[in-house]
Each structure stands twice: as C-alpha cells, then as structure tokens.
Protein backbone atom coordinates (compact mmCIF):
# COMPACT_ATOMS: atom_id res chain seq x y z
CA UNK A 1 29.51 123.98 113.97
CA UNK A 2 32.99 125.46 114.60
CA UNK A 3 32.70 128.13 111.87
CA UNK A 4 29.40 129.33 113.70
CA UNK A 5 30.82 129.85 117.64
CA UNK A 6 34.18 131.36 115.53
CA UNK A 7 31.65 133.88 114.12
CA UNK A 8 29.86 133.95 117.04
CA UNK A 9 32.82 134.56 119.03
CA UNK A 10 34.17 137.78 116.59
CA UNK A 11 31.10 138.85 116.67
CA UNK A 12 30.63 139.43 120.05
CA UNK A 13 34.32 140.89 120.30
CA UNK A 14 33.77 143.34 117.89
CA UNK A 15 30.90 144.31 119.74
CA UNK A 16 33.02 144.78 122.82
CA UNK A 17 35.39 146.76 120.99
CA UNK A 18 33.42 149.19 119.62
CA UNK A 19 31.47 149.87 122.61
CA UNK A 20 34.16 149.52 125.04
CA UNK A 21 36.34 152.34 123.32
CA UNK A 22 34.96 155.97 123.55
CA UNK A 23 34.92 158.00 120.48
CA UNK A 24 37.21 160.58 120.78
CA UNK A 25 36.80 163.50 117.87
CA UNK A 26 39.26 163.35 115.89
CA UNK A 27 41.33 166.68 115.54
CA UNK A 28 41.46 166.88 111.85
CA UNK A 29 37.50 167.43 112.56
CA UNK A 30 38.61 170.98 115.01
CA UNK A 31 36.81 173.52 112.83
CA UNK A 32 34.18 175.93 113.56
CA UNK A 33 32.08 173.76 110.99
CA UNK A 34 28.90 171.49 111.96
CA UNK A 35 29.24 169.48 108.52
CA UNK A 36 26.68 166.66 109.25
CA UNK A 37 23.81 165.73 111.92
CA UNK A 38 26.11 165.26 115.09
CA UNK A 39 29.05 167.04 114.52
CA UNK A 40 30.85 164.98 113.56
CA UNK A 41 31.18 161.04 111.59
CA UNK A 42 31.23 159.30 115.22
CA UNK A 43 27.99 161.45 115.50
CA UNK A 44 28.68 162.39 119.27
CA UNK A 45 27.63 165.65 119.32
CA UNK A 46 30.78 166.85 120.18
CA UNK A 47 32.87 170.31 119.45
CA UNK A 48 36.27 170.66 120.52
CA UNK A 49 36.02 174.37 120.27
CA UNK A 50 37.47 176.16 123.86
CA UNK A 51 35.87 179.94 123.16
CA UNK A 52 33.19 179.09 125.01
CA UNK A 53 34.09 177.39 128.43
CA UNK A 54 32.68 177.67 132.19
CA UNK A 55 34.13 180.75 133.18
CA UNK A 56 32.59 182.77 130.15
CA UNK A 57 29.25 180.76 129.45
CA UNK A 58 27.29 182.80 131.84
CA UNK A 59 28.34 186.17 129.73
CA UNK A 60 26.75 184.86 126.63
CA UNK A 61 24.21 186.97 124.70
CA UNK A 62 21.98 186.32 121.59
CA UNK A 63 23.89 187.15 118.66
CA UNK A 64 21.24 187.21 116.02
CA UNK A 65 17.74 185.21 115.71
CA UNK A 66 16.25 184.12 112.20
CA UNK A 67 12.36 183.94 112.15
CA UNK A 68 10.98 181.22 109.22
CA UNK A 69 7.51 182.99 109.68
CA UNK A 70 5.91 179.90 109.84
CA UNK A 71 4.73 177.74 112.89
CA UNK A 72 6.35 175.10 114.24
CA UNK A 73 10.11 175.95 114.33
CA UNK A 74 12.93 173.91 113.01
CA UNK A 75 12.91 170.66 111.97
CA UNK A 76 15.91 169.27 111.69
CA UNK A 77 19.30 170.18 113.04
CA UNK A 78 21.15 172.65 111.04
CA UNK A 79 24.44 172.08 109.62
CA UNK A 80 27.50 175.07 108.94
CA UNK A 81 29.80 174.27 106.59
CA UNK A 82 32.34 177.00 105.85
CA UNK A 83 30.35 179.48 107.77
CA UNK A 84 27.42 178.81 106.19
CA UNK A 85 24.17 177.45 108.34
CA UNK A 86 21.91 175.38 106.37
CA UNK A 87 18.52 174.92 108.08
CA UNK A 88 15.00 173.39 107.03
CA UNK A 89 11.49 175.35 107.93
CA UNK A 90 8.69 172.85 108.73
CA UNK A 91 7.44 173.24 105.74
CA UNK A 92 10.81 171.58 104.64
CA UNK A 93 11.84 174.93 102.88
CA UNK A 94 15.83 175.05 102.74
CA UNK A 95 17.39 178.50 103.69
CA UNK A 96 21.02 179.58 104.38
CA UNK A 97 22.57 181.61 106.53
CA UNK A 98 25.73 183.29 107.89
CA UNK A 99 26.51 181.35 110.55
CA UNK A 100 27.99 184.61 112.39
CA UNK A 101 25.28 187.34 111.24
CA UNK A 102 22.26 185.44 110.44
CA UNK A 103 22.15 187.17 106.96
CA UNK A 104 19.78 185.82 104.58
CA UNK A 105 21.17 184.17 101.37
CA UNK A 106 18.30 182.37 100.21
C-alpha cells in the first residue's frame, strides 16, 4: 500500500514538473532549419529567428509559390532541413524544394 501512494505521489510530481516548466527552445536548435513537425523536439512551434519582427512584418511579400497541380493543397507540414523544404501533395507525393527559391528538385 505504501509503494502505491509513493508512486502515486511521483507520479503526480512529475506531472507538475513537466507542465509547470515552459519549454524554452533550446539555442543549439537557432537555425534557419524546420527539421521535424513543430520546430523543434519540445514540438512548440517555435523559431527563435529575429529577421522577421513587428516593425518589418507588415513589409513582407510572397517570395515564391509552388503549385502541386492537384486539389486539395498540402497535407502535412513541411519540414527544411539544410535549406531544403520537404513537402507531401495530397496524393502523398514527396517533392523538395529550395527553401529560399522554390526550385524544383524532384
């Protein structure tokens, strides 16, 4: 009975730790890369890039737009991994990109 409130009890502070404690990225993760779905392994969706920031977002422009030609747009989120975006047509055809032209390379 004391072996199940101790693991009861760790449990539940583990729990408390993990979700009391904000992820912070960590900086060895500061790249221009988007290496797997979320960014980054806490999966927060979170970039610690600065080139984009509130004084300059409103000057943004499309760089470059890659049509699949077929219907239904993209299916998953892409990843770029040494400026190289990976994507997946609905069909669940793979294609990569450059991440900064939108070149084709298969």
């Amino acid at each position: 009975m004391k072996f199940a409130k101790r693991r009861g009890l760790a449990v539940a502070l583990c729990l408390i730790a993990t979700f009391a404690c904000p992820a912070a990225a960590p900086k060895e993760f500061a790249t221009p890369d988007w290496p797997i779905y979320g960014g980054t392994p806490n999966n927060n969706h979170f970039s610690p890039l600065t080139q984009i920031n509130r004084k300059n977002v409103t000057q943004l422009a499309v760089a470059w737009t890659y049509d699949t030609e077929e219907s239904g747009g993209l299916q998953s989120s892409p990843l770029i991994i040494n400026g190289i975006l990976y994507g997946l047509t609905p069909s669940e055809k793979v294609f990569a990109l450059n991440a900064a032209t939108g070149r084709l390379f298969w």
